[in-house]
Protein backbone atom coordinates (compact mmCIF):
# COMPACT_ATOMS: atom_id res chain seq x y z
CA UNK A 1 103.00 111.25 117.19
CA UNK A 2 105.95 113.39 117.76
CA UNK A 3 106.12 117.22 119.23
CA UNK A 4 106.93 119.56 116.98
CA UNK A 5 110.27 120.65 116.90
CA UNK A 6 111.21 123.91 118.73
CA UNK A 7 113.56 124.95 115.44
CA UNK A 8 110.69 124.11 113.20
CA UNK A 9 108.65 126.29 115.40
CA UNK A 10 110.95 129.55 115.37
CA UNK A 11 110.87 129.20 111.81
CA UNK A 12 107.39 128.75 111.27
CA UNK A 13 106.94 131.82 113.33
CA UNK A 14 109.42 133.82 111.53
CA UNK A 15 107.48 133.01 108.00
CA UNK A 16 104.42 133.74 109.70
CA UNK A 17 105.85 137.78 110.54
CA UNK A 18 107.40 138.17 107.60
CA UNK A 19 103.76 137.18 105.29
CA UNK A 20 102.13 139.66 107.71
CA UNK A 21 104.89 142.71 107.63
CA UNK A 22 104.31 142.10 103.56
CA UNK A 23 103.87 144.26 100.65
CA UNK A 24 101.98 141.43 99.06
CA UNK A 25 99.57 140.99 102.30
CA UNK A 26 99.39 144.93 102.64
CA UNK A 27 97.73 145.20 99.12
CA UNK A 28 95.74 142.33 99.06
CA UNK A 29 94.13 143.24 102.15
CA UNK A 30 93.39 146.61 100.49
CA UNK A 31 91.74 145.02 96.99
CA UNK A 32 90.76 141.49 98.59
CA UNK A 33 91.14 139.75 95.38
CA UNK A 34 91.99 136.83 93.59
CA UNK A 35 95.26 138.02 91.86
CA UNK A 36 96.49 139.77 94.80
CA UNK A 37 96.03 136.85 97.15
CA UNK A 38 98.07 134.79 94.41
CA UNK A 39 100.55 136.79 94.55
CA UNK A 40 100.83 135.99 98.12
CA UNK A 41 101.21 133.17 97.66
CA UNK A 42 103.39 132.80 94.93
CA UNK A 43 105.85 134.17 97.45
CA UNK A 44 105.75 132.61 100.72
CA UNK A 45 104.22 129.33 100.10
CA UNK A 46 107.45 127.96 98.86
CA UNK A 47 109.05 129.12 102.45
CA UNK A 48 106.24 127.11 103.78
CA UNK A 49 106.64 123.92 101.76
CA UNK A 50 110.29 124.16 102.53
CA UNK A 51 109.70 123.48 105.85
CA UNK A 52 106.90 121.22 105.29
CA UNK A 53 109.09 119.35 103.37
CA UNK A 54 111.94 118.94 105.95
CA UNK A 55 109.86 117.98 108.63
CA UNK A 56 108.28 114.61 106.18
CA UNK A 57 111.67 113.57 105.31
CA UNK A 58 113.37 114.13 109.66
CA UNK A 59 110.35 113.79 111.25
CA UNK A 60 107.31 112.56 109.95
CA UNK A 61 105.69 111.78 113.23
CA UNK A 62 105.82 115.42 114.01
CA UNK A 63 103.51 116.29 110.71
CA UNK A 64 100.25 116.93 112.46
CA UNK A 65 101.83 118.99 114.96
CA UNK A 66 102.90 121.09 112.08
CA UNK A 67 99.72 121.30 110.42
CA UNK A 68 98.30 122.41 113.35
CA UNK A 69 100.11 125.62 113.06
CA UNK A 70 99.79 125.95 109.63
CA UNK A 71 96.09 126.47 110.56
CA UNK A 72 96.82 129.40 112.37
CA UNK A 73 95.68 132.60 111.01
CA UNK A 74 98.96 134.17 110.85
CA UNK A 75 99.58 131.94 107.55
CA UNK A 76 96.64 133.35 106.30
CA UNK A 77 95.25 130.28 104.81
CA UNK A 78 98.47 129.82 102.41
CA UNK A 79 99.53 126.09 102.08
CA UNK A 80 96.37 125.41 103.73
CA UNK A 81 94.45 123.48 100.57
CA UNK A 82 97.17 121.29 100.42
CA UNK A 83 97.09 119.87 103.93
CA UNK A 84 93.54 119.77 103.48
CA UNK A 85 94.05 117.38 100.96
CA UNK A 86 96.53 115.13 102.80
CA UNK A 87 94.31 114.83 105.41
CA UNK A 88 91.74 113.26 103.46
CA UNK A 89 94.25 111.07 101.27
CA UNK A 90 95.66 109.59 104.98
CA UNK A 91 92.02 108.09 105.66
CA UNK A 92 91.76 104.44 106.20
CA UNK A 93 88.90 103.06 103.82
CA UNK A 94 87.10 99.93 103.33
CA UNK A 95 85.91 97.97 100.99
CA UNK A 96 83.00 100.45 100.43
CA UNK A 97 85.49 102.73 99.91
CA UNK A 98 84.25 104.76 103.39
CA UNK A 99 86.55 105.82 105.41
CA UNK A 100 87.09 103.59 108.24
CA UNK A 101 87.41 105.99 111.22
CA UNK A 102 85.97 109.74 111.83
CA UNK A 103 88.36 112.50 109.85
CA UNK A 104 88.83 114.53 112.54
CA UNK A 105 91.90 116.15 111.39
CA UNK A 106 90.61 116.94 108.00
CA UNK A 107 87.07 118.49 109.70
CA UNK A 108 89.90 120.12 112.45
CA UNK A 109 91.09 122.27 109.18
CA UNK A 110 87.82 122.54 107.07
CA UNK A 111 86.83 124.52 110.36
CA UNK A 112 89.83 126.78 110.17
CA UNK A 113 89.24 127.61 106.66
CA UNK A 114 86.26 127.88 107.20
CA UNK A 115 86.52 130.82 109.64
CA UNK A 116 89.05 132.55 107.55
CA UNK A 117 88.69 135.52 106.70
CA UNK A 118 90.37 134.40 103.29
CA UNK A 119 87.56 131.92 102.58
CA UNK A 120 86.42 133.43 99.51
CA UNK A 121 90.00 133.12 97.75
CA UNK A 122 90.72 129.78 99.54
CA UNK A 123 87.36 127.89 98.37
CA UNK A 124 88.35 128.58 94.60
CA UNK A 125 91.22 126.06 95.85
CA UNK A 126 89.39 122.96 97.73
CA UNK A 127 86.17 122.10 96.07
CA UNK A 128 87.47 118.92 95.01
CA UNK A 129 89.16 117.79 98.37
CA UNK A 130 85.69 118.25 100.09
CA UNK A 131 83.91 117.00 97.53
CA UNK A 132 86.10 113.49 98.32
CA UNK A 133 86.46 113.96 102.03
CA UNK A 134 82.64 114.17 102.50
CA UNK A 135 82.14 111.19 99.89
CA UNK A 136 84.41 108.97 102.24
CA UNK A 137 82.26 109.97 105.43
CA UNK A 138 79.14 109.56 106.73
CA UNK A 139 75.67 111.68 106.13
CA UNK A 140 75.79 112.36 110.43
CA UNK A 141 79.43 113.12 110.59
CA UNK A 142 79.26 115.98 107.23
CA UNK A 143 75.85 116.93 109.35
CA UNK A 144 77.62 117.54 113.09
CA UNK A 145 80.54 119.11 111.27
CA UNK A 146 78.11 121.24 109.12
CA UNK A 147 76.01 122.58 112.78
CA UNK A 148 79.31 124.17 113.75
CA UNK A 149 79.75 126.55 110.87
CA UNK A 150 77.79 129.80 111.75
CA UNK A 151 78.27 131.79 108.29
CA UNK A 152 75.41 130.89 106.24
CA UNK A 153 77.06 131.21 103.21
CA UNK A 154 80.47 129.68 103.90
CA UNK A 155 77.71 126.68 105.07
CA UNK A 156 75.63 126.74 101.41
CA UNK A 157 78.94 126.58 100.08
CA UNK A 158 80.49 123.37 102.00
CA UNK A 159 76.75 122.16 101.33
CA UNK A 160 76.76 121.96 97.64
CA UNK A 161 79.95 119.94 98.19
CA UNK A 162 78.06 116.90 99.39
CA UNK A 163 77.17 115.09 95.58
CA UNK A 164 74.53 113.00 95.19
CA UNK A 165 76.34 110.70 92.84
CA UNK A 166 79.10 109.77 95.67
CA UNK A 167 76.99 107.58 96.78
CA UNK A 168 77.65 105.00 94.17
CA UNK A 169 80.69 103.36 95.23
CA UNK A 170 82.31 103.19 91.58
CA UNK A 171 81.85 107.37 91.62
CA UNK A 172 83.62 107.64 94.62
CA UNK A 173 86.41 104.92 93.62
CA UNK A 174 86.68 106.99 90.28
CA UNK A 175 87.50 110.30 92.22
CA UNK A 176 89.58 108.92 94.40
CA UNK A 177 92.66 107.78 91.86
CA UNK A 178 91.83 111.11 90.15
CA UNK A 179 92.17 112.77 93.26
CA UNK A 180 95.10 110.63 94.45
CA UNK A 181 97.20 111.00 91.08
CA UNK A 182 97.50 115.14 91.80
CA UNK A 183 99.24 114.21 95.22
CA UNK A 184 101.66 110.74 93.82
CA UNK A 185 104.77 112.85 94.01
CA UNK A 186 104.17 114.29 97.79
CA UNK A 187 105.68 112.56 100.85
CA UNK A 188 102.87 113.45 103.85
CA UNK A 189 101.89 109.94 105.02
CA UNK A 190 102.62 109.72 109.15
CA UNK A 191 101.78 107.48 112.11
CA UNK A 192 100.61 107.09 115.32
CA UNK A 193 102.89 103.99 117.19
CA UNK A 194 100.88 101.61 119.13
CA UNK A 195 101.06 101.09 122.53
CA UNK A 196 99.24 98.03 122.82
CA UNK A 197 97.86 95.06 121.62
CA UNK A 198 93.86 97.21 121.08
CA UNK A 199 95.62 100.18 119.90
CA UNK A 200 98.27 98.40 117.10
CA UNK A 201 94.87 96.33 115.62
CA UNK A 202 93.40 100.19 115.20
CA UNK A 203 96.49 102.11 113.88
CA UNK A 204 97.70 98.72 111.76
CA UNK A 205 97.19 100.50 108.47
CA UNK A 206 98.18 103.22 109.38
CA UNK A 207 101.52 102.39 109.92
CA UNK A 208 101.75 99.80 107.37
CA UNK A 209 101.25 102.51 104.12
CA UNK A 210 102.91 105.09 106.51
CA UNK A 211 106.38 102.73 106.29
CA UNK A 212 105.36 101.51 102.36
CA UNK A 213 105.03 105.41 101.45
CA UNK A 214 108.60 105.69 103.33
CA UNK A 215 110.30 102.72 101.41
CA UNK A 216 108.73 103.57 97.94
CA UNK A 217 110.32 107.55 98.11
CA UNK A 218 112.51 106.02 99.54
CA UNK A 219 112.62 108.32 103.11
CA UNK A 220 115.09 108.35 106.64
CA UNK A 221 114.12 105.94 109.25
CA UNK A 222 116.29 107.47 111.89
CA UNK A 223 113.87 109.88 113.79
CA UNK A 224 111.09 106.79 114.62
CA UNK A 225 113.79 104.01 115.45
CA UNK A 226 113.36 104.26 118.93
CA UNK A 227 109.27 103.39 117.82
CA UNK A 228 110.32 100.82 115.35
CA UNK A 229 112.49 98.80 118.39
CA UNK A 230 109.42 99.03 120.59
CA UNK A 231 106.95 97.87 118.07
CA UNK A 232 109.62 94.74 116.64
CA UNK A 233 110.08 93.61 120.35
CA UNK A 234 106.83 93.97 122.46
CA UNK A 235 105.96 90.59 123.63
CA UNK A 236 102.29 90.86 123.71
CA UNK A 237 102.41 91.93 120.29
CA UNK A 238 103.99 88.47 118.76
CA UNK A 239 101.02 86.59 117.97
CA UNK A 240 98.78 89.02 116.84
CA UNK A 241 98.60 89.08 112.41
CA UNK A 242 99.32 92.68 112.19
CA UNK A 243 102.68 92.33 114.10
CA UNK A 244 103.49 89.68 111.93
CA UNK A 245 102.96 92.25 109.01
CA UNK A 246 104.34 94.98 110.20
CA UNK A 247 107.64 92.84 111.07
CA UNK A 248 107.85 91.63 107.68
CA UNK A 249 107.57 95.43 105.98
CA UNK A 250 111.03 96.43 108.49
CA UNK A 251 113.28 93.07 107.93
CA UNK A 252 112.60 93.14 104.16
CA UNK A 253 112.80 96.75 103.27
CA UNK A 254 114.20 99.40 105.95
CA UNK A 255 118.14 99.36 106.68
CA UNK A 256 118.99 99.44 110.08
CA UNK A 257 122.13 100.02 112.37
CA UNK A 258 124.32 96.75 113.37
CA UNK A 259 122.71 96.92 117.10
CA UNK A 260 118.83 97.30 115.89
CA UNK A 261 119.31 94.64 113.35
CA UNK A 262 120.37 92.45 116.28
CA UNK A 263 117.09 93.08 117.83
CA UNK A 264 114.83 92.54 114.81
CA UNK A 265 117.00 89.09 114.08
CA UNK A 266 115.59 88.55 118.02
CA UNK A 267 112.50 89.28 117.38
CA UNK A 268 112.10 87.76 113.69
CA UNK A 269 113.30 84.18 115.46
CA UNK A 270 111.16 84.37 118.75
CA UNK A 271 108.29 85.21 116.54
CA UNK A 272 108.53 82.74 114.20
CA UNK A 273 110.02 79.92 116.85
CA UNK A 274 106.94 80.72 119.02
CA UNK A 275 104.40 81.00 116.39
CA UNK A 276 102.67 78.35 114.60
CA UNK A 277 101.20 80.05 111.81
CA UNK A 278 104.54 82.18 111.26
CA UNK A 279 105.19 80.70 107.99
CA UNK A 280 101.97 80.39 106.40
CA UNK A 281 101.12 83.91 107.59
CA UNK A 282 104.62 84.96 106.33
CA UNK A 283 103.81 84.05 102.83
CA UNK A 284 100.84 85.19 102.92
CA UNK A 285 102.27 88.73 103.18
CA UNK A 286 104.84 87.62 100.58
CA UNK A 287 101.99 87.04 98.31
CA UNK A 288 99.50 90.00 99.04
CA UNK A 289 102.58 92.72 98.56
CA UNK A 290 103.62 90.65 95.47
CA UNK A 291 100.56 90.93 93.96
CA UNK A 292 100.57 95.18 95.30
CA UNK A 293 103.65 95.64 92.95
CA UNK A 294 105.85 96.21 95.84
CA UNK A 295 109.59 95.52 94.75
CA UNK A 296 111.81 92.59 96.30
CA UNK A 297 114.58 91.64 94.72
CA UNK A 298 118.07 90.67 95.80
CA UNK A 299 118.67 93.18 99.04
CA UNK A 300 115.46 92.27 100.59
CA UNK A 301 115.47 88.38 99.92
CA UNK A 302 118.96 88.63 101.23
CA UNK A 303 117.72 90.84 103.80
CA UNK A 304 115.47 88.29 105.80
CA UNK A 305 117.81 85.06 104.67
CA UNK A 306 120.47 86.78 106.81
CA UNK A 307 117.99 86.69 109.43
CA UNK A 308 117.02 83.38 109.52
CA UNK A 309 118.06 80.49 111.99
CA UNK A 310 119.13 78.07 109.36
CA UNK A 311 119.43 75.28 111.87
CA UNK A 312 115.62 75.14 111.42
CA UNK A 313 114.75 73.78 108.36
CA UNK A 314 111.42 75.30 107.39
CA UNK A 315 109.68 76.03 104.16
CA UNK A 316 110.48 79.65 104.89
CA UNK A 317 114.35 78.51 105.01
CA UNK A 318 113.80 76.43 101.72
CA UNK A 319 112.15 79.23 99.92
CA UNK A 320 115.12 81.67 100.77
CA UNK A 321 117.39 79.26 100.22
CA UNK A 322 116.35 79.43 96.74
CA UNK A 323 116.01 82.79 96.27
CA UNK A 324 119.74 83.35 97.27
CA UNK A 325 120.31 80.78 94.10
CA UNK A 326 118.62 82.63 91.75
CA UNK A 327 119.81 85.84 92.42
CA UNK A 328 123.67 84.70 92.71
CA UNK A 329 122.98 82.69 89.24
CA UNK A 330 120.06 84.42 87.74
CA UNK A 331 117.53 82.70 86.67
CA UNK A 332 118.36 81.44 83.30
CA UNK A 333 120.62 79.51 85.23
CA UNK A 334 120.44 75.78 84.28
CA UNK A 335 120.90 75.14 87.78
CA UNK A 336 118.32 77.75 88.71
CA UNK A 337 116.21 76.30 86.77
CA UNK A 338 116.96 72.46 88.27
CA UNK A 339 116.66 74.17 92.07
CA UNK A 340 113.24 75.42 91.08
CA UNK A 341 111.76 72.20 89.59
CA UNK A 342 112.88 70.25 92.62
CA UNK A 343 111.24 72.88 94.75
CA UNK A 344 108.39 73.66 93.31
CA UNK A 345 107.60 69.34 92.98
CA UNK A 346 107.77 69.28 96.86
CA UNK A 347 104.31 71.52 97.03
CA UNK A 348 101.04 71.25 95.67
CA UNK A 349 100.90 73.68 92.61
CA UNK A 350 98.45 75.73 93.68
CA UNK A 351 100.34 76.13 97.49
CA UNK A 352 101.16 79.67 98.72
CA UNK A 353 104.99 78.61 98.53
CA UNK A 354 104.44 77.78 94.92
CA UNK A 355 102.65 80.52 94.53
CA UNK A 356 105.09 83.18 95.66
CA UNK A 357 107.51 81.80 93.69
CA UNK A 358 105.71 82.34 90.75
CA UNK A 359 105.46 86.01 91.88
CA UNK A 360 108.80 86.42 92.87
CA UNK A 361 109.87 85.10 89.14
CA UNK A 362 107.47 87.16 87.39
CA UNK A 363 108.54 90.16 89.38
CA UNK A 364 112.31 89.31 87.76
CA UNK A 365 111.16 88.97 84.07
CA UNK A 366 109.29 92.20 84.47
CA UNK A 367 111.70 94.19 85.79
CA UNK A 368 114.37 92.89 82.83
CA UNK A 369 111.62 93.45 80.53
CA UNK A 370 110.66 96.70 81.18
CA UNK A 371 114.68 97.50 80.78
CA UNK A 372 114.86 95.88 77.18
CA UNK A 373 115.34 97.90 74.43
CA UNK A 374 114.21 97.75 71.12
CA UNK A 375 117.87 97.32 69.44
CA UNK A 376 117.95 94.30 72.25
CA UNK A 377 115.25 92.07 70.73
CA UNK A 378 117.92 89.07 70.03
CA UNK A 379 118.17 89.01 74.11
CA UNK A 380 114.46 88.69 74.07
CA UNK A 381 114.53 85.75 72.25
CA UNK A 382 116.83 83.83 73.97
CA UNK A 383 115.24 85.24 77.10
CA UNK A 384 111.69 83.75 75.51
CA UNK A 385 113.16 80.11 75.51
CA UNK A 386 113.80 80.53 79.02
CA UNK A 387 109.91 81.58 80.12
CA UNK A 388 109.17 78.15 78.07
CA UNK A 389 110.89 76.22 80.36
CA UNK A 390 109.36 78.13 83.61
CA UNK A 391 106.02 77.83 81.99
CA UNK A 392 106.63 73.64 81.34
CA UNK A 393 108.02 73.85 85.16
CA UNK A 394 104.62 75.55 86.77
CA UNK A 395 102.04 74.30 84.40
CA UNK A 396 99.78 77.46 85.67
CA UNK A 397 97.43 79.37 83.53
CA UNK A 398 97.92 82.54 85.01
CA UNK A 399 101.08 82.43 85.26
CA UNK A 400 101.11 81.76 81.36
CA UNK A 401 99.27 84.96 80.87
CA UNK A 402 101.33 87.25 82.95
CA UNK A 403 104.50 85.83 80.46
CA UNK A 404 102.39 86.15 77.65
CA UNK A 405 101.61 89.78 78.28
CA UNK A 406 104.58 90.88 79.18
CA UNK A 407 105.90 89.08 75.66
CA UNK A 408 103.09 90.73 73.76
CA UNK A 409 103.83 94.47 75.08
CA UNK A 410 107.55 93.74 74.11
CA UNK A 411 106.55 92.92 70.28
CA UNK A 412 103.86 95.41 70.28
CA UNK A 413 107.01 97.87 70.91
CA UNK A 414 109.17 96.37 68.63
CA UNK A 415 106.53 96.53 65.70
CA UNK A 416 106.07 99.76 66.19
CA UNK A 417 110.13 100.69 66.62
CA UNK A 418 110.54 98.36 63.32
CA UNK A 419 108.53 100.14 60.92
CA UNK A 420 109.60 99.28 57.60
CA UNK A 421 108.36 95.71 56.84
CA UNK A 422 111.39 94.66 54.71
CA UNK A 423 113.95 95.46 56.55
CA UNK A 424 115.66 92.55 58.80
CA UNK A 425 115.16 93.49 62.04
CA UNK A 426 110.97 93.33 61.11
CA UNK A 427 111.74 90.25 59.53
CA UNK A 428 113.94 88.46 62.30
CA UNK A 429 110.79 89.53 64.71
CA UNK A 430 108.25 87.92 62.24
CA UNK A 431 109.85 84.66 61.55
CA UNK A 432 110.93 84.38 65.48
CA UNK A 433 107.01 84.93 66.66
CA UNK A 434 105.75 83.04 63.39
CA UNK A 435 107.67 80.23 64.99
CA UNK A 436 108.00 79.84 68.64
CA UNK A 437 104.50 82.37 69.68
CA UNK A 438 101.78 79.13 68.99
CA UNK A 439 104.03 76.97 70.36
CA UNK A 440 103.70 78.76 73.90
CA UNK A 441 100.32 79.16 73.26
CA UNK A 442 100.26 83.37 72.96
CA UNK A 443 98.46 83.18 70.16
CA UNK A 444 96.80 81.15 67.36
CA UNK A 445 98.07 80.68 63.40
CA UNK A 446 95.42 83.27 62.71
CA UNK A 447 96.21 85.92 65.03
CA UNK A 448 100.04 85.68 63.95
CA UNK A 449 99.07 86.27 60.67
CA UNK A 450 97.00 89.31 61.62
CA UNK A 451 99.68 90.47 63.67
CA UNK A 452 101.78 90.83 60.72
CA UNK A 453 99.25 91.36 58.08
CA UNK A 454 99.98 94.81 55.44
CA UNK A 455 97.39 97.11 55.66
CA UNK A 456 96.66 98.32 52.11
CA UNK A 457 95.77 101.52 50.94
CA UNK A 458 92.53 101.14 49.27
CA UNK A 459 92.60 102.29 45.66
CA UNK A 460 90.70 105.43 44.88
CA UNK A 461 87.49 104.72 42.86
CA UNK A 462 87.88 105.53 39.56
CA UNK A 463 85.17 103.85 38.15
CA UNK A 464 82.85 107.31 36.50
CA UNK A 465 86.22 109.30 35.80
């Protein structure tokens, strides 16, 4: 974690005089209610968020040093649900979907609301968040943070927000990506950087979704660089997993000056010269964030092929040599296609090189067919031939399905762009899945003629007219 900024803190205090020299504060503290505090807020929450939103993008390290002064009574209690939230959405959970460590932060600002002399207004505004934030902890933690509220009824009230049906671990998953989709848009993930080998194995993931959050919106690097060199080139760190991780996330993903990039191609080789389990580990990552959805492609394969010492002739080294090939020929390539039989016959099918591979190709095919138009459908065919020839190459069921799905979404949207059944574009479609779609094994005789069957209108009965 970072200081907060002395700038950041003139400005937060000038916001905070302004909201209590206001018109709008002035009458709500006169009628105390719900409109008037919404007025409030309507106007000097946005001067707030403006400045919450600088310091995530500059200097997101510095983020719980702001929302410790948001806290502050000054603000009264505007913004305040929000960071509530984030607090709770930057727990680390397991596979009980608990949260892995005490929320202190989160309990540090359910205490300040709770002493607010806003509560009323402000607990229209967080039911939810507790709700969630007390799911993910445990019965003794909601119980020691529950002794040290003193208003009885601010207490009944954070009571009733323990549910009984949070207990069952599919409730609490349910609320959770409910909860989570209100906040997909907002930046607020930070970090603590470790400062050794006890302390990186705790704050791990952490800073792993801290620096995916980053990559995905996105985000500046610059104001943590100095924390990114440290973690990259601490010794002890260089044979523990999560280093290995955490390397992988920076060389593949985050852009760096000529002189750091020196130091993570340092790093990246003693690592992998001094560690056995380098490569196996390395794909291992490969295929874990391949199978998360997170987004190679050709500046992050090229990315860590730069890096490499190509006088040692790994499987890492073979895999990105192969990757360069197919993204400087593409990979309907003929001699893409060549490269990858003769690399993928050197493994075992079901080997973690093989299998990233398969990713890796699947990832390309979905992004090109996620960008295909309807009007583009010829492209798709000739496109289709070349999934065939993958699918002979891999002879691997699931990667079979992952083509076939893709392929069926892509007709599904074509059927229903292609409307009228005589036209040619519905026929062209028809005739082109009549005759290649069995053949790759999609579907059966029967289900292409179901796909394609006419619906008739069933003919009023007329029978006793």
């Amino acid at each position: 974690m970072q200081k907060l900024d002395q700038d950041y803190k003139e400005r937060l205090q000038a916001v905070a005089q302004i909201i209590q020299s206001s018109d709008e504060l002035a009458s709500y503290l006169e009628e105390e209610g719900a409109d008037q505090y919404k007025l409030l807020q309507d106007a000097y929450e946005p001067l707030i968020s403006e400045i919450y939103e600088e310091v995530t993008e500059n200097n997101p390290l510095q983020i719980i040093e702001l929302e410790k002064v948001l806290i502050h009574p000054y603000f009264e209690g505007l913004f305040i649900p929000r960071i509530l939230g984030y607090s709770v959405l930057r727990a680390e959970l397991n596979d009980e979907i608990k949260s892995v460590r005490p929320l202190d932060h989160f309990k540090e600002i359910l205490i300040a609301i709770a002493n607010s002399a806003n509560f009323d207004v402000i607990k229209q505004r967080i039911g939810q968040t507790v709700q969630l934030g007390f799911a993910l902890s445990s019965d003794i933690w909601i119980t020691n943070l529950l002794d040290k509220i003193e208003n009885k009824k601010v207490k009944a009230f954070l009571s009733s927000m323990k549910l009984d049906r949070l207990r069952d671990i599919k409730e609490r998953q349910n609320l959770l990506q409910r909860y989570s989709k209100q906040f997909s848009h907002y930046n607020f993930f930070t970090a603590q950087f470790p400062q050794s080998v006890n302390e990186l194995k705790i704050e791990f993931a952490t800073i792993r979704n801290f620096l995916l959050q980053r990559i995905q919106f996105k985000s500046k690097h610059d104001s943590y660089i100095n924390e990114l060199h440290e973690l990259v080139s601490k010794r002890e760190f260089q044979k523990e997993p999560e280093h290995l991780e955490l390397l992988a996330i920076i060389a593949n993903f985050i852009q760096l000056s000529e002189k750091e990039n020196s130091h993570l191609e340092k790093a990246f080789q003693d690592v992998r010269n001094n560690n056995p389990a380098f490569t196996q580990n390395y794909f291992q990552f490969l295929k874990t964030a391949y199978k998360a959805d997170i987004e190679f492609g050709p500046q992050a394969d090229r990315k860590i092929f730069t890096l490499l010492d190509k006088t040692k002739n790994d499987d890492l080294l073979k895999y990105y040599q192969l990757m360069e090939t197919i993204h400087t020929k593409g990979f309907v390539h003929d001699d893409v296609l060549d490269a990858v039989n003769a690399f993928y016959s050197q493994y075992e099918g079901m080997s973690i090189n093989n299998e990233c591979l398969r990713l890796a190709l699947l990832q390309q095919f979905r992004r090109v067919m996620t960008n295909l138009t309807e009007p583009e459908y010829h492209s798709y065919f000739e496109l289709s031939r070349t999934f065939a020839s993958y699918m002979n190459i891999f002879s691997n069921s699931a990667f079979n399905q992952e083509v076939e799905s893709m392929s069926m979404d892509y007709i599904r949207k074509l059927l229903a762009f292609y409307k009228d059944k005589r036209s040619k574009e519905y026929q062209d479609i028809r005739k082109f899945v009549t005759a290649n779609f069995t053949e790759f094994d999609f579907l059966t005789e029967k289900e292409v003629v179901d796909l394609f069957k006419i619906k008739r209108k069933k003919k009023a009965d007329t029978h006793n007219a």
